[in-house]
Protein backbone atom coordinates (compact mmCIF):
# COMPACT_ATOMS: atom_id res chain seq x y z
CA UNK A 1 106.47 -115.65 -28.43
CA UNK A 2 108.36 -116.39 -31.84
CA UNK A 3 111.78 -115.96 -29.78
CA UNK A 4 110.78 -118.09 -26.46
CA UNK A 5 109.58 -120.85 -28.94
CA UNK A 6 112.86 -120.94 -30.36
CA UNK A 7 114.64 -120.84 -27.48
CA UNK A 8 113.17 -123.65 -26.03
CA UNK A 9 113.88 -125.54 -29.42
CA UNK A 10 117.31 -124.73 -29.61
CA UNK A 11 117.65 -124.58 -25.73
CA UNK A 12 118.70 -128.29 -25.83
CA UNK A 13 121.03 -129.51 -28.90
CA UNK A 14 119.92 -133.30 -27.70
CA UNK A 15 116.45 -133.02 -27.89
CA UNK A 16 116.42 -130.90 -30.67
CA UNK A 17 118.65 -133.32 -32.97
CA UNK A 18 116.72 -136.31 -31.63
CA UNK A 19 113.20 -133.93 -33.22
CA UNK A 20 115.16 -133.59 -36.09
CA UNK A 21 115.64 -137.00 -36.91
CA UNK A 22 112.72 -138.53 -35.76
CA UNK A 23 110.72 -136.45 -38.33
CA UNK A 24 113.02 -137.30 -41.29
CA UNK A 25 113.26 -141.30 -40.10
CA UNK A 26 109.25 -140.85 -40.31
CA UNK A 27 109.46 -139.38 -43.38
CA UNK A 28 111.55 -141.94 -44.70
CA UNK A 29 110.13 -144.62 -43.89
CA UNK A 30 106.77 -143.18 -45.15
CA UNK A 31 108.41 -142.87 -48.83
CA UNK A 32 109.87 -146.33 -48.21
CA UNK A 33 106.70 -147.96 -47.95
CA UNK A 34 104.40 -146.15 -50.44
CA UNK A 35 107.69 -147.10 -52.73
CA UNK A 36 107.11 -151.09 -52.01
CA UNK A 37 103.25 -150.84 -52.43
CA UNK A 38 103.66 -149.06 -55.72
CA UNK A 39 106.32 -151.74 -56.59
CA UNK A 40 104.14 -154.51 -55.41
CA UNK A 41 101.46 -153.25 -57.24
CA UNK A 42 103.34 -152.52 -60.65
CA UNK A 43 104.60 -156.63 -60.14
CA UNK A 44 100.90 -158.06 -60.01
CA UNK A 45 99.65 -155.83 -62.89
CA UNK A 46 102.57 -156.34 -64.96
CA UNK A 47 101.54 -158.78 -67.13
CA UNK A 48 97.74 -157.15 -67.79
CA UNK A 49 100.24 -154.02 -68.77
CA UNK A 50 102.67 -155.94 -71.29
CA UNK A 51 99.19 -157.05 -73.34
CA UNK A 52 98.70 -153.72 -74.54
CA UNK A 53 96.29 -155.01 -77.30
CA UNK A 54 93.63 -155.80 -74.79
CA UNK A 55 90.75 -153.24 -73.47
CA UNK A 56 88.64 -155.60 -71.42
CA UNK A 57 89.78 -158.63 -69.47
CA UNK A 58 87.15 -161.28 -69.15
CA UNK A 59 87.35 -163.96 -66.49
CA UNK A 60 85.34 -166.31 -64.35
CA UNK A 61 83.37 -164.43 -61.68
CA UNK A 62 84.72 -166.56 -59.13
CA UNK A 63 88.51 -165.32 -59.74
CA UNK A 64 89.46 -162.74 -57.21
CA UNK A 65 93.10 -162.69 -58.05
CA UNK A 66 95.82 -163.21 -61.45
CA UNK A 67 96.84 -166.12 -59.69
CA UNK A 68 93.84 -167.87 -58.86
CA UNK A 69 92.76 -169.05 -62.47
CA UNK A 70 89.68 -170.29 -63.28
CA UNK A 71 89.80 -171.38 -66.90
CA UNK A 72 87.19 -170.22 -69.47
CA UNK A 73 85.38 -172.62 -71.87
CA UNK A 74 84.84 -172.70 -75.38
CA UNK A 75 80.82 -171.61 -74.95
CA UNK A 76 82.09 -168.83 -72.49
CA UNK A 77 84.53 -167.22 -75.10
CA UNK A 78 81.71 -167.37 -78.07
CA UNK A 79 79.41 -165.46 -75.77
CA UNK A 80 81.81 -162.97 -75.12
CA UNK A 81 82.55 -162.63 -78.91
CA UNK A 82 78.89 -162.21 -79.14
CA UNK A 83 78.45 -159.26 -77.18
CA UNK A 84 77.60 -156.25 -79.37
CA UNK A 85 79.99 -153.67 -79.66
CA UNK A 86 82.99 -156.60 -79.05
CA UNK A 87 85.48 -156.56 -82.15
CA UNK A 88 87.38 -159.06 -80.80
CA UNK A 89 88.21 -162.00 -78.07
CA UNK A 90 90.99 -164.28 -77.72
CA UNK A 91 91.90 -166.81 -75.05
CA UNK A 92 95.29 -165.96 -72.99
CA UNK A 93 96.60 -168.72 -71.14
CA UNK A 94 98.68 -168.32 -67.52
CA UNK A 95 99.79 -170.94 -65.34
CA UNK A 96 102.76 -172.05 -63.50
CA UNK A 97 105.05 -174.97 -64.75
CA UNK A 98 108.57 -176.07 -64.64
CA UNK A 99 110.93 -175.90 -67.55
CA UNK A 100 113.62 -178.56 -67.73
CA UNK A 101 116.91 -177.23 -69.06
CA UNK A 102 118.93 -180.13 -71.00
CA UNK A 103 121.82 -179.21 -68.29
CA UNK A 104 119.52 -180.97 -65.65
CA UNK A 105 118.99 -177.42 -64.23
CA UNK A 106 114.83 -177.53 -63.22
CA UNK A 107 113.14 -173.95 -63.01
CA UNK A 108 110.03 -172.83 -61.86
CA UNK A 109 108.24 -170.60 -64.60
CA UNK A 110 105.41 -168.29 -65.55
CA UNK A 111 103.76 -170.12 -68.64
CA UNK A 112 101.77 -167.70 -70.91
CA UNK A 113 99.97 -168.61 -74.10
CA UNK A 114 98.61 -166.38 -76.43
CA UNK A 115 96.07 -166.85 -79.40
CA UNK A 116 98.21 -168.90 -82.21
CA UNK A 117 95.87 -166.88 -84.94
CA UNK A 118 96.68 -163.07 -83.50
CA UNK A 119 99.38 -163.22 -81.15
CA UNK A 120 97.43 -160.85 -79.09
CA UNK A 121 99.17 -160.40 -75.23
CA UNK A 122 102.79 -160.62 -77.15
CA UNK A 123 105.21 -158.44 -75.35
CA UNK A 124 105.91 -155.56 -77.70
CA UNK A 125 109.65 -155.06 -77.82
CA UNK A 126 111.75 -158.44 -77.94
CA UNK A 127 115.55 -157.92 -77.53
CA UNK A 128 116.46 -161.23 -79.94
CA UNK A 129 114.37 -162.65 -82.45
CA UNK A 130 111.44 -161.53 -83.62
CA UNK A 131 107.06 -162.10 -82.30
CA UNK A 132 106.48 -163.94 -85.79
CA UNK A 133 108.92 -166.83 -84.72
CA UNK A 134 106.41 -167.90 -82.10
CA UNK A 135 104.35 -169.55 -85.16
CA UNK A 136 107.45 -172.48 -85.66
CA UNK A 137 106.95 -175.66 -84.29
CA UNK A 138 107.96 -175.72 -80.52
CA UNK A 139 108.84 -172.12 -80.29
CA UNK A 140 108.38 -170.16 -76.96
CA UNK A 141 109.99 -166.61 -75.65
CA UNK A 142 111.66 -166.11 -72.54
CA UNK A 143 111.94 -162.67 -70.52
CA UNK A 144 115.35 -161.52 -70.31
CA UNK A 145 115.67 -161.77 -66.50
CA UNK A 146 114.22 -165.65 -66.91
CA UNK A 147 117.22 -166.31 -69.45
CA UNK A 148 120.02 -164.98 -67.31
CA UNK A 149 118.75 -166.88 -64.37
CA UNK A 150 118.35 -170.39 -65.91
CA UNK A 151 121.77 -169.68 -68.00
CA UNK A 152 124.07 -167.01 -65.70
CA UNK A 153 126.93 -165.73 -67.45
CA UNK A 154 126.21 -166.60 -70.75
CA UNK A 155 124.83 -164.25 -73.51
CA UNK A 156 121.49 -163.82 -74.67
CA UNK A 157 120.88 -166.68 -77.90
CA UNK A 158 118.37 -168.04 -79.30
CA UNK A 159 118.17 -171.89 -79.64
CA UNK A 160 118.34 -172.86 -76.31
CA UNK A 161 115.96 -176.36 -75.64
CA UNK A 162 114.11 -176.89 -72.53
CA UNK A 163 111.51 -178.98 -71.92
CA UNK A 164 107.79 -178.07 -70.54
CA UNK A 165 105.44 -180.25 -69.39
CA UNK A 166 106.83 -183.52 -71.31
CA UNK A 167 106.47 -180.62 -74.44
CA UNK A 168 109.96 -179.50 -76.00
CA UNK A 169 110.17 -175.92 -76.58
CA UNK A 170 113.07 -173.71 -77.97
CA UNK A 171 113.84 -170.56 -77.75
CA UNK A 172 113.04 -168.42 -80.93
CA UNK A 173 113.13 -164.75 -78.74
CA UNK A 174 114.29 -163.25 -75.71
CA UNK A 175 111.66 -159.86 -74.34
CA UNK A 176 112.33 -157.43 -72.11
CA UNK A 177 108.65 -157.45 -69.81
CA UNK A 178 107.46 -154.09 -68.30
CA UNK A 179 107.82 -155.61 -64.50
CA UNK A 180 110.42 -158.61 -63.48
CA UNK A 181 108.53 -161.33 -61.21
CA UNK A 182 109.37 -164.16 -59.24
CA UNK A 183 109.83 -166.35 -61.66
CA UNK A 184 111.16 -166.25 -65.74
CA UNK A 185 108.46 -165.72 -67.72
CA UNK A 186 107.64 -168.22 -70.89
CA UNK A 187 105.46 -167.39 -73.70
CA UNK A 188 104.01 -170.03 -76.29
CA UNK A 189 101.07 -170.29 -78.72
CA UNK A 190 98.06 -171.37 -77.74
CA UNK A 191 97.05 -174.52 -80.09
CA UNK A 192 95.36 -177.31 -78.52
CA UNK A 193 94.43 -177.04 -74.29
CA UNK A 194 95.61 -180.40 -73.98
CA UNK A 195 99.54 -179.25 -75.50
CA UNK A 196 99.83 -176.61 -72.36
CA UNK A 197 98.56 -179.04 -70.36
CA UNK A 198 95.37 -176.46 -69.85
CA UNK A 199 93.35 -177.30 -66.82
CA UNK A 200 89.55 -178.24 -67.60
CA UNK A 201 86.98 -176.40 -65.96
């Protein structure tokens, strides 16, 4: 039976290479898309995953997705701090802004703030400058992919003014984020609501 089953396979070197390549375009394409789901995936995590620092994430129950932010108050963050068995909780701020470059260039941005009193949600590995410049005044850190889009072909350098939300900000470190996204990625201090332009419950 082995030997009539392979003759009938091999019988016909058409059909047979058409079998043969069906099954490997399937498989293929099965690889292909588990590939952009895990990507996908990796992208809308990727900024829970660069704040290492971080065990639980608190949020408003209504939030069903890292995009659609519903900002915590004051009262909401005390009675998470009072929780037994919490050590620790600090706001992290994420919104969407445009920076203004002082070439006119105008750039669409991931704004992050962190706690100006721990720096928790900090990348960990900055490829210029160093986390404790984020305490000067004005000072923000770009992702390396959001530098070498608003500036192509020139190198990495701190300095660099732009302007966010009628705030100026320069550029005191460049980090290399676990995921690229859409858009650069900025990361200042979280001081006063009304300086990020913080949207009030």
């Amino acid at each position: 039976m082995n030997g009539v089953a392979l003759r009938m396979l091999l019988g016909d070197p058409a059909k047979y290479i058409g079998l043969i390549f069906g099954i490997a375009f399937s498989t293929m394409l099965m690889s292909n898309q588990v590939a952009i789901f895990s990507g996908l995936m990796l992208r809308t995590a990727s900024q829970i995953l660069d704040a290492r620092e971080a065990d639980i994430w608190v949020m408003d129950p209504r939030v069903e997705y890292v995009d659609e932010i519903e900002p915590m108050t004051d009262t909401q963050l005390e009675r998470v701090r009072g929780v037994y068995g919490v050590d620790w909780a600090v706001p992290f701020y994420k919104g969407l802004t445009v920076a203004h470059a002082r070439d006119g260039l105008l750039q669409q941005v991931i704004l992050l703030g962190v706690d100006d009193a721990t720096l928790a949600g900090v990348v960990p590995h900055l490829v210029l400058g160093a986390v404790e410049n984020l305490k000067q005044p004005d000072a923000m850190i770009i992702d390396r992919a959001g530098f070498q889009h608003m500036w192509p072909g020139e190198p990495l350098a701190l300095g660099k003014v732009v302007e966010l939300n009628d705030h100026r900000a320069v550029i005191v470190g460049v980090s290399e984020h676990h995921r690229r996204s859409r858009f650069p990625r900025c990361l200042r201090e979280v001081l006063q609501r009304d300086e990020l332009h913080w949207p009030h419950p």
